[in-house]
Structures are given as C-alpha cells and as structure tokens.
PDB file of N, CA and C in Angstrom:
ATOM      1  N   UNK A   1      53.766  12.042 -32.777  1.00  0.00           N
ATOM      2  CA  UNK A   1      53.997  12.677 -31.489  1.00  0.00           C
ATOM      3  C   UNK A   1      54.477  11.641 -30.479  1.00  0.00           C
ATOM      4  N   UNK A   2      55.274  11.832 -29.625  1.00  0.00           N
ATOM      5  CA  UNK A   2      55.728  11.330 -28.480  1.00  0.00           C
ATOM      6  C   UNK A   2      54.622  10.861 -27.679  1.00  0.00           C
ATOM      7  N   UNK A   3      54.411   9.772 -27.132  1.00  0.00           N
ATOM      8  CA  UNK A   3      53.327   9.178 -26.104  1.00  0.00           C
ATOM      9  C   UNK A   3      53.541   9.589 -25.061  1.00  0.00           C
ATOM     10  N   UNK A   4      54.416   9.667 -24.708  1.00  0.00           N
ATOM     11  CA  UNK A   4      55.122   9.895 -23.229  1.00  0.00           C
ATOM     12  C   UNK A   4      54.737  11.364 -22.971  1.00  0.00           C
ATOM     13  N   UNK A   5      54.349  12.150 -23.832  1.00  0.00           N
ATOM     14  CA  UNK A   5      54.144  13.728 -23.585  1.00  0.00           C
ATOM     15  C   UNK A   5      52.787  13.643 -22.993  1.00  0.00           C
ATOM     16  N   UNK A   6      52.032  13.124 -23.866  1.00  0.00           N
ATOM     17  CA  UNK A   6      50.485  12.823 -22.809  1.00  0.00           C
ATOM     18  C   UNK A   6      50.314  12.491 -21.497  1.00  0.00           C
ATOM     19  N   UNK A   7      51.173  12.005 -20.861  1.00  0.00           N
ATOM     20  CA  UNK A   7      51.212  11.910 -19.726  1.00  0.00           C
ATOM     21  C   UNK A   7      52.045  12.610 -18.750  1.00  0.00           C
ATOM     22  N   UNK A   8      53.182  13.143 -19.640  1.00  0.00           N
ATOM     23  CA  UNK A   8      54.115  14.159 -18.664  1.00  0.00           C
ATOM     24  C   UNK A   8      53.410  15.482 -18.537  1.00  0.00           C
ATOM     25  N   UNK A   9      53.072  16.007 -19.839  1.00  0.00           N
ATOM     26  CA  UNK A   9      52.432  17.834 -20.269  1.00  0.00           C
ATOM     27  C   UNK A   9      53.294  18.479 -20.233  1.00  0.00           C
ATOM     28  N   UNK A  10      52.865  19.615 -20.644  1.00  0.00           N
ATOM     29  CA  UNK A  10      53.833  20.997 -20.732  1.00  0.00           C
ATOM     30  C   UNK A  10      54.530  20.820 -19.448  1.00  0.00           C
ATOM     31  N   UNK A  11      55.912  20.745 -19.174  1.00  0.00           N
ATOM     32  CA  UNK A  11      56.697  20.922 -18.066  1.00  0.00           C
ATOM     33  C   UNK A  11      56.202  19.911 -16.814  1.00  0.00           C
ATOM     34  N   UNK A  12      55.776  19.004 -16.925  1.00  0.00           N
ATOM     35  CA  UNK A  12      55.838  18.088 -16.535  1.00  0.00           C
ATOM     36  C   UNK A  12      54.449  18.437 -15.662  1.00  0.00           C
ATOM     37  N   UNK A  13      53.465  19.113 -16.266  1.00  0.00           N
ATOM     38  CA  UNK A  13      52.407  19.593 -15.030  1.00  0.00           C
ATOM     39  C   UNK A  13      51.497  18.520 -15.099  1.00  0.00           C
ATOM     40  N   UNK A  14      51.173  17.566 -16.304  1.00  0.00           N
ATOM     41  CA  UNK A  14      50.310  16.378 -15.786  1.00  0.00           C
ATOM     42  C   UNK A  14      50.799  15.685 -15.363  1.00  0.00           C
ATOM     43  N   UNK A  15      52.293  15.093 -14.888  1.00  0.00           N
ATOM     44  CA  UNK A  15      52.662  13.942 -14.306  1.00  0.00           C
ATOM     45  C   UNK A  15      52.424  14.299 -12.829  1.00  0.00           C
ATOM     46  N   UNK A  16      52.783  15.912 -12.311  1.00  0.00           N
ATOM     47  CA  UNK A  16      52.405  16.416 -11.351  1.00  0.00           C
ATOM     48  C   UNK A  16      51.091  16.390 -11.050  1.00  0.00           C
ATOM     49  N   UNK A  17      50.200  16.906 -11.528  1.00  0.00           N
ATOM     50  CA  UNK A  17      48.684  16.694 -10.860  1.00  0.00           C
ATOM     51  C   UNK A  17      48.030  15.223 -10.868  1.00  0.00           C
ATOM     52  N   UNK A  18      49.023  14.212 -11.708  1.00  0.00           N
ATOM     53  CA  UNK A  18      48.051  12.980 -11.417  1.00  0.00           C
ATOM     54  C   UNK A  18      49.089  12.791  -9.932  1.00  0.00           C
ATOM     55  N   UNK A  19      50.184  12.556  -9.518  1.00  0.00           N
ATOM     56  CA  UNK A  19      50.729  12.257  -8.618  1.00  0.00           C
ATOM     57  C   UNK A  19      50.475  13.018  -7.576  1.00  0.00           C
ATOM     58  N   UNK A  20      49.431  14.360  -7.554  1.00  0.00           N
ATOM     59  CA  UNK A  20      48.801  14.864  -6.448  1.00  0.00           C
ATOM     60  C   UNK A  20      47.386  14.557  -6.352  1.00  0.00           C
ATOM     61  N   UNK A  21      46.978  14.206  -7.308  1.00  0.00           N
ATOM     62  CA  UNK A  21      45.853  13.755  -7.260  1.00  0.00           C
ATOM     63  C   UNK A  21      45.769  12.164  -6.404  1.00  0.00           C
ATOM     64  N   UNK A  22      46.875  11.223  -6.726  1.00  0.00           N
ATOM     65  CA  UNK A  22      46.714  10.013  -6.473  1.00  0.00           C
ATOM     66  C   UNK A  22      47.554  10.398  -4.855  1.00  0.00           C
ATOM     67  N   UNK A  23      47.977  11.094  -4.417  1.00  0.00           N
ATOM     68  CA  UNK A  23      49.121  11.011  -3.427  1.00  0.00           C
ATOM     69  C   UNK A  23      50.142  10.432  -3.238  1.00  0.00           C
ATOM     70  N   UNK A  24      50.519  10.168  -4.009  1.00  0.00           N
ATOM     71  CA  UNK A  24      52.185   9.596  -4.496  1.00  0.00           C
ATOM     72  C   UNK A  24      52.841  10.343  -5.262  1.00  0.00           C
ATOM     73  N   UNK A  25      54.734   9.346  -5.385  1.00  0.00           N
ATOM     74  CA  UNK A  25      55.073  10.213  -6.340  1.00  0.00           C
ATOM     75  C   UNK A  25      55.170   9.701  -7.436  1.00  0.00           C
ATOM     76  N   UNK A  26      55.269  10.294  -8.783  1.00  0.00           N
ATOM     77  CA  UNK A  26      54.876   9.493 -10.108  1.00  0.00           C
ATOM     78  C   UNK A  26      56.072  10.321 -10.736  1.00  0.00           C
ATOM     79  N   UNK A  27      56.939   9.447 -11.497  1.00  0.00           N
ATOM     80  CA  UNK A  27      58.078   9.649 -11.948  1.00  0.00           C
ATOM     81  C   UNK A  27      58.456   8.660 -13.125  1.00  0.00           C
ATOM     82  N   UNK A  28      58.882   9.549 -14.290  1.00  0.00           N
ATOM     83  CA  UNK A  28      59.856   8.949 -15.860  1.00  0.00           C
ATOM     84  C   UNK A  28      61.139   8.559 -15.602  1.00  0.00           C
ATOM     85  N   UNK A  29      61.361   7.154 -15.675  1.00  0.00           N
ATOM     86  CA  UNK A  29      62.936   6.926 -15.580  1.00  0.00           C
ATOM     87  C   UNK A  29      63.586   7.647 -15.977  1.00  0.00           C
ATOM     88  N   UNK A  30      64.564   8.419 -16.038  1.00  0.00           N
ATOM     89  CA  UNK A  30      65.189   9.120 -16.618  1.00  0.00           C
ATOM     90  C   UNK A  30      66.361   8.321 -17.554  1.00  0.00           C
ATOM     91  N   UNK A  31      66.740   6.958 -17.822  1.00  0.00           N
ATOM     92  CA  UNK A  31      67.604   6.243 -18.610  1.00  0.00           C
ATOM     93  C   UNK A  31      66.595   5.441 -19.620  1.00  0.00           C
ATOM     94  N   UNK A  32      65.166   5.649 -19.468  1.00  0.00           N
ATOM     95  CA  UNK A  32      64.524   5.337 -20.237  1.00  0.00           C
ATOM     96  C   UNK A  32      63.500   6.156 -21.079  1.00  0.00           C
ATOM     97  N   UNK A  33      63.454   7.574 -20.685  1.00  0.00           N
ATOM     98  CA  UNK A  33      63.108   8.676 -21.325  1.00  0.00           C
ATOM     99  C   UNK A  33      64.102   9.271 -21.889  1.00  0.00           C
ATOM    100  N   UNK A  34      63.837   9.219 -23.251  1.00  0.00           N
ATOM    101  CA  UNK A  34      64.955   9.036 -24.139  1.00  0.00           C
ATOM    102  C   UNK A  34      64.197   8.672 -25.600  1.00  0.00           C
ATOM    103  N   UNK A  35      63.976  10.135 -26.013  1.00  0.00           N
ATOM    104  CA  UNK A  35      63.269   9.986 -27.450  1.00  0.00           C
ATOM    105  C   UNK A  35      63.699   8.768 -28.468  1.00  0.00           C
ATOM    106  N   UNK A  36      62.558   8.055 -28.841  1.00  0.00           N
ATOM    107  CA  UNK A  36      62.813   6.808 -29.860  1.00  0.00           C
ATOM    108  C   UNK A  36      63.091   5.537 -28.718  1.00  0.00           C
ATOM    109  N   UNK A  37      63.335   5.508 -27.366  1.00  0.00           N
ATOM    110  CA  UNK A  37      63.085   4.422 -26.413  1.00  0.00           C
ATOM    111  C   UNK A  37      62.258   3.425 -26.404  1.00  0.00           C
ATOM    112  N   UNK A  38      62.542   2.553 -26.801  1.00  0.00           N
ATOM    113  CA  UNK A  38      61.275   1.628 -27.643  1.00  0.00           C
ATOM    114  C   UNK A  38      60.037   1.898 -25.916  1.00  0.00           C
ATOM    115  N   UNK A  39      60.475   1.636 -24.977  1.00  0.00           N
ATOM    116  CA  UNK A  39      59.576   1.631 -23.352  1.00  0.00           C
ATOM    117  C   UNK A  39      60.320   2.262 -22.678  1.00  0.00           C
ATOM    118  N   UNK A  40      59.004   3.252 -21.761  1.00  0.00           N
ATOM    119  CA  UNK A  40      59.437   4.374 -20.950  1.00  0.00           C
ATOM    120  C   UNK A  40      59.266   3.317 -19.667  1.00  0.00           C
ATOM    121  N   UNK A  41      59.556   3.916 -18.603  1.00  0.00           N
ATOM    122  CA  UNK A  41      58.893   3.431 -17.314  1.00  0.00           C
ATOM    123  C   UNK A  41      58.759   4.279 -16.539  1.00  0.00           C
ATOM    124  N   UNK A  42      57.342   4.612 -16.045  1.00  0.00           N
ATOM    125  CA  UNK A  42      57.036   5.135 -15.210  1.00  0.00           C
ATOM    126  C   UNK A  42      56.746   4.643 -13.757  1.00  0.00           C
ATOM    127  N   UNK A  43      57.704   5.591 -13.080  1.00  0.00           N
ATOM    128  CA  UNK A  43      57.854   4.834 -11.281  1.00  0.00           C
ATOM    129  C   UNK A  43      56.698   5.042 -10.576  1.00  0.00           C
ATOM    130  N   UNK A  44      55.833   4.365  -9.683  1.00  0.00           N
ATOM    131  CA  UNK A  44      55.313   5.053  -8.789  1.00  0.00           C
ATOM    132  C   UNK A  44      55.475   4.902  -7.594  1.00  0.00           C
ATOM    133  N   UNK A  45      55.283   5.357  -6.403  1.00  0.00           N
ATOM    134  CA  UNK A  45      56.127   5.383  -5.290  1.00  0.00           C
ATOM    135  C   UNK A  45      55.080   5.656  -4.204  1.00  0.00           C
ATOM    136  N   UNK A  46      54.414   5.004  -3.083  1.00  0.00           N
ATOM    137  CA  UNK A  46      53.468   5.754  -2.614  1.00  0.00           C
ATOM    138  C   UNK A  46      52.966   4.243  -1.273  1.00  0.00           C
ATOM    139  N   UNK A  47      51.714   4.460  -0.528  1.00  0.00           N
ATOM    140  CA  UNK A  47      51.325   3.780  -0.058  1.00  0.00           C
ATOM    141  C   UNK A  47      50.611   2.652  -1.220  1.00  0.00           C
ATOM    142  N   UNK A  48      50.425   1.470  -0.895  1.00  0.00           N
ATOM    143  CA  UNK A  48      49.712   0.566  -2.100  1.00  0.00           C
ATOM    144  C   UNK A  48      48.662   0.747  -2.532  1.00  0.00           C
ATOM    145  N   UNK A  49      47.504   1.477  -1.819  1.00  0.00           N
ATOM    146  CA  UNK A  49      46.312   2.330  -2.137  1.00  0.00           C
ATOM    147  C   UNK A  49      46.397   3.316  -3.086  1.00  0.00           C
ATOM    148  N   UNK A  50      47.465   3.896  -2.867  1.00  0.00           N
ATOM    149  CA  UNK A  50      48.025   5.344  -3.938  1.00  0.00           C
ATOM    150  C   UNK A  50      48.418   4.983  -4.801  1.00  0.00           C
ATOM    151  N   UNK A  51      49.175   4.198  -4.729  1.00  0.00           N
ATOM    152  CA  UNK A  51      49.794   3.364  -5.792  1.00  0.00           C
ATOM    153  C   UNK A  51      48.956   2.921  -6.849  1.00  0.00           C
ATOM    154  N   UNK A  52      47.740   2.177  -6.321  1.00  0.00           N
ATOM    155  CA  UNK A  52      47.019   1.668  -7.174  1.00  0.00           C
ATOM    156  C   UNK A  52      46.215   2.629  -8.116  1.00  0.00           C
ATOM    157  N   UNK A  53      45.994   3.413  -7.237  1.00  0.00           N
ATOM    158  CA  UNK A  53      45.284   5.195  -7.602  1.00  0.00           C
ATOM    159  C   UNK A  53      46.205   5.459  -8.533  1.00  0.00           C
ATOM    160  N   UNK A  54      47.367   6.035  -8.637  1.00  0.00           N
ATOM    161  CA  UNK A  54      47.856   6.571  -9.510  1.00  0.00           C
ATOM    162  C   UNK A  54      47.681   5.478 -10.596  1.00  0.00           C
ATOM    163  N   UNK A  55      48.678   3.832 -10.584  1.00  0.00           N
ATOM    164  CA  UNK A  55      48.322   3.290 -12.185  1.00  0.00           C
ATOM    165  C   UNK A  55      46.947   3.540 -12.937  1.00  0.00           C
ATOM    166  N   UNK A  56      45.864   3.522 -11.783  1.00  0.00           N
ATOM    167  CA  UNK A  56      44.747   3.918 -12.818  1.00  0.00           C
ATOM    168  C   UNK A  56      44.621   4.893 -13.349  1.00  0.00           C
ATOM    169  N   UNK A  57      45.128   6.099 -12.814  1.00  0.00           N
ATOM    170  CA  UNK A  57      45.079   7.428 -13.518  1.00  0.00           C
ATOM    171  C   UNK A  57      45.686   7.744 -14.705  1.00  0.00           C
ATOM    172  N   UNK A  58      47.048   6.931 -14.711  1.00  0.00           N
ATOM    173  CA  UNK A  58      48.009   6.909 -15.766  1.00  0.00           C
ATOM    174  C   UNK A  58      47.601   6.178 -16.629  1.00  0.00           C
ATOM    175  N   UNK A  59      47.025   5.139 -16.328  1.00  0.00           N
ATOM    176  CA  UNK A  59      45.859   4.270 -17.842  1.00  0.00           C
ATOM    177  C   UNK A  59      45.085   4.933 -18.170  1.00  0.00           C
ATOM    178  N   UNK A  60      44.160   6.038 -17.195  1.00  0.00           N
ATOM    179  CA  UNK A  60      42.857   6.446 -17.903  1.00  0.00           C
ATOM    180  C   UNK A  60      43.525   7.539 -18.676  1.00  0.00           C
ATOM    181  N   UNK A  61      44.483   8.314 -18.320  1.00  0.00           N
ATOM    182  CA  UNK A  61      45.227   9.108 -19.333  1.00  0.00           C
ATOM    183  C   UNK A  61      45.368   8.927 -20.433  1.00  0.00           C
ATOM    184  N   UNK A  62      45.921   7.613 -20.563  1.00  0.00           N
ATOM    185  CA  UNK A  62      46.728   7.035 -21.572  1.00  0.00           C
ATOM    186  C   UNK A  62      45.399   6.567 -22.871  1.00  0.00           C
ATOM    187  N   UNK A  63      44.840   6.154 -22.114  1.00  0.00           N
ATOM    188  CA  UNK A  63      43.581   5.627 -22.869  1.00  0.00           C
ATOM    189  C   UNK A  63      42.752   6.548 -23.279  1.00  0.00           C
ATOM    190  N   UNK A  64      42.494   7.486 -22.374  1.00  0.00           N
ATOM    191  CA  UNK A  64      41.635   8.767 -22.655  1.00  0.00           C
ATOM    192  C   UNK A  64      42.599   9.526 -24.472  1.00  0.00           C
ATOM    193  N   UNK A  65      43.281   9.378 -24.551  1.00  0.00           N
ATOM    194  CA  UNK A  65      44.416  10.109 -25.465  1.00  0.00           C
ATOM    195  C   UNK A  65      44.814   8.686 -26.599  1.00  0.00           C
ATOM    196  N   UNK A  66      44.121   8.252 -26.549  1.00  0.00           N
ATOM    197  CA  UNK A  66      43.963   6.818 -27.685  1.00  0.00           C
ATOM    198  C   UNK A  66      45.720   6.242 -27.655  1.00  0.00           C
ATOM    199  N   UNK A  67      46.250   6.542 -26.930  1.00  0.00           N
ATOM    200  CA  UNK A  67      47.548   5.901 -26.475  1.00  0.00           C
ATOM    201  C   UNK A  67      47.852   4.441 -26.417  1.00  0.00           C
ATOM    202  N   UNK A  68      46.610   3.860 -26.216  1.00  0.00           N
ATOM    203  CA  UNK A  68      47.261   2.753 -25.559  1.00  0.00           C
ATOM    204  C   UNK A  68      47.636   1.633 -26.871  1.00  0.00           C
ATOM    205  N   UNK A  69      48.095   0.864 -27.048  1.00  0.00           N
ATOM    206  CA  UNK A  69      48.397  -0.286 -28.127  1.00  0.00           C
ATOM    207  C   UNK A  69      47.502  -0.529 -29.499  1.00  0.00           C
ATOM    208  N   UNK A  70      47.224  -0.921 -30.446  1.00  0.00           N
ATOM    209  CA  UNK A  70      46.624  -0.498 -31.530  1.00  0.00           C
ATOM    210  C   UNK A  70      45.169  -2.207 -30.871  1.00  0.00           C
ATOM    211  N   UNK A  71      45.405  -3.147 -30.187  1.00  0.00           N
ATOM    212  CA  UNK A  71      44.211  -4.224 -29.471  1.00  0.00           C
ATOM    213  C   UNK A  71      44.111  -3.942 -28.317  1.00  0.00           C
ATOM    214  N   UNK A  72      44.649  -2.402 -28.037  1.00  0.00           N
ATOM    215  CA  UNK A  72      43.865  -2.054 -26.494  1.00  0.00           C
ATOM    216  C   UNK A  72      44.176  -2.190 -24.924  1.00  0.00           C
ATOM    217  N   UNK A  73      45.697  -2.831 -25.458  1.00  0.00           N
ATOM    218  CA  UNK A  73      46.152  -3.434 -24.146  1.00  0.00           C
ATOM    219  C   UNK A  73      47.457  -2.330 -23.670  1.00  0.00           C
ATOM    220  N   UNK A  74      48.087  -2.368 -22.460  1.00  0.00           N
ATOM    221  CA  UNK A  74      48.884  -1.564 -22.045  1.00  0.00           C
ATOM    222  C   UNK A  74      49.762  -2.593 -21.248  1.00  0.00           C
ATOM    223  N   UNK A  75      50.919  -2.546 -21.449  1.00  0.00           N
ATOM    224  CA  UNK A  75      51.810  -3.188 -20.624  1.00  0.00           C
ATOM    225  C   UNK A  75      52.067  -2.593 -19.119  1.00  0.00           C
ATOM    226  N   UNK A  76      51.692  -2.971 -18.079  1.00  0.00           N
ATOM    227  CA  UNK A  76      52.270  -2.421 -16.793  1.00  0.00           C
ATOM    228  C   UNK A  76      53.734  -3.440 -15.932  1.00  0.00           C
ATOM    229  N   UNK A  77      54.299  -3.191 -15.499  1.00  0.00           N
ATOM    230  CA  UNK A  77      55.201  -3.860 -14.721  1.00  0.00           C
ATOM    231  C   UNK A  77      54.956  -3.245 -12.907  1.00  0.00           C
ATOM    232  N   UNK A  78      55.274  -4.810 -12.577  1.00  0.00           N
ATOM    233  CA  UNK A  78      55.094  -4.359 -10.611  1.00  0.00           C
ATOM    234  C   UNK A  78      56.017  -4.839  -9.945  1.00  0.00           C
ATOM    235  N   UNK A  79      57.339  -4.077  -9.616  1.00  0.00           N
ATOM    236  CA  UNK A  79      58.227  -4.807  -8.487  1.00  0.00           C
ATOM    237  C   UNK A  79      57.772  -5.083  -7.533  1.00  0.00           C
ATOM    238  N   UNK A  80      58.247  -6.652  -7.509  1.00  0.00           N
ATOM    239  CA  UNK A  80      57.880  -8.112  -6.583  1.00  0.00           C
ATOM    240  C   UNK A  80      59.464  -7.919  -5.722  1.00  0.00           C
ATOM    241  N   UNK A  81      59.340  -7.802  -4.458  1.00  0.00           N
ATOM    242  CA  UNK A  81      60.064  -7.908  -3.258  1.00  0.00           C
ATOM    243  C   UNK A  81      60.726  -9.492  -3.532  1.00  0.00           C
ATOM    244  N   UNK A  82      62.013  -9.704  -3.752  1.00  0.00           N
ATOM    245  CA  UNK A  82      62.848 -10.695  -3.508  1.00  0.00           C
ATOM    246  C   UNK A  82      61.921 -11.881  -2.906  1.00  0.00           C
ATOM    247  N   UNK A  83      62.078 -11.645  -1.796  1.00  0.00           N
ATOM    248  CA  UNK A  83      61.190 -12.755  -0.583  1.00  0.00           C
ATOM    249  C   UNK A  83      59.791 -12.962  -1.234  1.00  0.00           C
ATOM    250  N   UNK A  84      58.633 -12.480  -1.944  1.00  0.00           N
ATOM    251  CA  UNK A  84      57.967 -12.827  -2.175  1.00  0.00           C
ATOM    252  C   UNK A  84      57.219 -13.098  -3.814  1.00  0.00           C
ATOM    253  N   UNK A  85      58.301 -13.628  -4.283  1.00  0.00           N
ATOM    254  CA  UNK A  85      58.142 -13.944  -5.892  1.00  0.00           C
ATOM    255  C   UNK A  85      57.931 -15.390  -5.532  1.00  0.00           C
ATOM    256  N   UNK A  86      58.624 -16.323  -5.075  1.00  0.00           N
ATOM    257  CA  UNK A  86      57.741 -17.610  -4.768  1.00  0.00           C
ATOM    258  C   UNK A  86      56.616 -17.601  -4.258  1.00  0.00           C
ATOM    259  N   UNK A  87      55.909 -16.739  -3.722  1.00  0.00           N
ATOM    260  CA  UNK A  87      54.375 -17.021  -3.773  1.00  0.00           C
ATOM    261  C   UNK A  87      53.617 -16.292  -4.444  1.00  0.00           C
ATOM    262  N   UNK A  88      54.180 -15.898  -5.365  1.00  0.00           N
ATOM    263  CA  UNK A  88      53.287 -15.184  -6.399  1.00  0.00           C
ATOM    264  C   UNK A  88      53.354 -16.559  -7.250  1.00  0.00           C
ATOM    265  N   UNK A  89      54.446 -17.280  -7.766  1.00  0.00           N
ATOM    266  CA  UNK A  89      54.654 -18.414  -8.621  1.00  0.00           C
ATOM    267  C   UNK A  89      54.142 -19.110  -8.547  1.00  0.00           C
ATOM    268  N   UNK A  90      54.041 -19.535  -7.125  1.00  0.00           N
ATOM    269  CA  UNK A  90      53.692 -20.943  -6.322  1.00  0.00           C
ATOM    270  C   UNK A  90      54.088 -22.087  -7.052  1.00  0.00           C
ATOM    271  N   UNK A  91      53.539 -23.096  -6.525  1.00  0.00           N
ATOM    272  CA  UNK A  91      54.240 -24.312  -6.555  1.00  0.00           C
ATOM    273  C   UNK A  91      54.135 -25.244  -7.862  1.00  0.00           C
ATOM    274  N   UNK A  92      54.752 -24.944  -8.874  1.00  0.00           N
ATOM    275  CA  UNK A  92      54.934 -25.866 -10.070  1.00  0.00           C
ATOM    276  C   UNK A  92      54.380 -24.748 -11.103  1.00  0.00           C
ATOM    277  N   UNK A  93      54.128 -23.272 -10.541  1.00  0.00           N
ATOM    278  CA  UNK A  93      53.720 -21.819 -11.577  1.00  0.00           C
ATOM    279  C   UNK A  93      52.051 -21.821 -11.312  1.00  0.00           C
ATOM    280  N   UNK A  94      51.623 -22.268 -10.763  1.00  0.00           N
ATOM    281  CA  UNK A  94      49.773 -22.164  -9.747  1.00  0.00           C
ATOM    282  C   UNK A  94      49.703 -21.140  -9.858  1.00  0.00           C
ATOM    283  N   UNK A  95      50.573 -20.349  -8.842  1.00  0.00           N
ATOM    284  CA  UNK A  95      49.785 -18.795  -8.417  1.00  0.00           C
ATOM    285  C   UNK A  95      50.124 -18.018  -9.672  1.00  0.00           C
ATOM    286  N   UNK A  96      51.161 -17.833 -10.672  1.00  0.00           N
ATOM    287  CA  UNK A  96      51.068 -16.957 -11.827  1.00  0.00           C
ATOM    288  C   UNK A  96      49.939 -17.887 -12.904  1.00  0.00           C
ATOM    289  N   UNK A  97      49.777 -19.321 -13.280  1.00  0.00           N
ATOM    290  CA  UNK A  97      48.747 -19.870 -14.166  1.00  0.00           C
ATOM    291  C   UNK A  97      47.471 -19.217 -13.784  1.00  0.00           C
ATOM    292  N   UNK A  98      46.773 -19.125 -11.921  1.00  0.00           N
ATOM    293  CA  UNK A  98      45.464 -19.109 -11.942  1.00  0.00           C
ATOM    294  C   UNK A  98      45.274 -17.132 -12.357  1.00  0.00           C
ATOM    295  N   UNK A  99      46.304 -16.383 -12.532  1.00  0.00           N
ATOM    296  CA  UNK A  99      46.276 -15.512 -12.567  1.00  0.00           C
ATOM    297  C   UNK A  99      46.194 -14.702 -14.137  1.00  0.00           C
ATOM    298  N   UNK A 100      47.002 -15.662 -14.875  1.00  0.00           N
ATOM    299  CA  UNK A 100      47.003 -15.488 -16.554  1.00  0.00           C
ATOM    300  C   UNK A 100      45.384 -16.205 -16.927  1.00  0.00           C
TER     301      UNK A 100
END
C-alpha cells in the first residue's frame, strides 16, 4: 500500500482534519506525489506554533500506522530563510555539531 494514503485518506479528509486540527495548511507536493516517488513532501504552512502542531500530528499518524522506517526514524525537512542558515551552522559547523 501507498504510505502517503495514511496520511492523505479517502479524498484527502485526513490531511484536512490534521491541518484543522493543527491550524495550518498541510499540503502534498504535487511534483512529488507521484506513485513509486521514492519521497513525498509534505508542506506545512502556518504560524510556527501550528506548524510545529501539525509536524507532530503527521508523525503521530505516521507512526500510529507503523509507517515510519523499518529503525523507527522519519526523515523531516525545515526551510531555513536564506539570511539565517549561518547561524544555524555557526562558526566552523558549532551550531549544526551541538545539534547532531
């Protein structure tokens, strides 16, 4: 079965109630939904509170539905604003080392 269905549902009604639930909007790339896509990406769009609300919802989904990776882990991605990827890095890779 498709992974990506566990989290969309019939007609897209769970991607809808977690994105009303979290108050954002929660959205499938559409150039990356695309049966056999090795990775989907799911957008979320919202205040950073909501934001954060929804990724958890979409993990506990995912996890709730034995989805996630066969050691448990889930890949997330977070667009970093131009201007502030050097201080996420910091100085000689600090701020991404104390973080890994």
């Amino acid at each position: 079965a498709d992974r990506i269905g566990v989290l969309i549902g019939r007609a897209g009604s769970t991607i809808k109630e977690l994105g009303r639930l979290a108050g954002c909007k929660i959205w499938v790339d559409p150039q990356t939904n695309v049966p056999g896509y090795p990775i989907r990406y799911v957008n979320v769009q919202g205040p950073l509170s909501k934001v954060e609300a929804a990724k958890r919802l979409i993990r506990e989904r995912i996890e709730n539905q034995g989805q996630a990776s066969s050691d448990g882990t889930i890949r997330d991605t977070v667009q970093v604003p131009d201007h502030a990827v050097g201080a996420i890095i910091g100085k000689g890779g600090s701020g991404i080392k104390s973080i890994t």
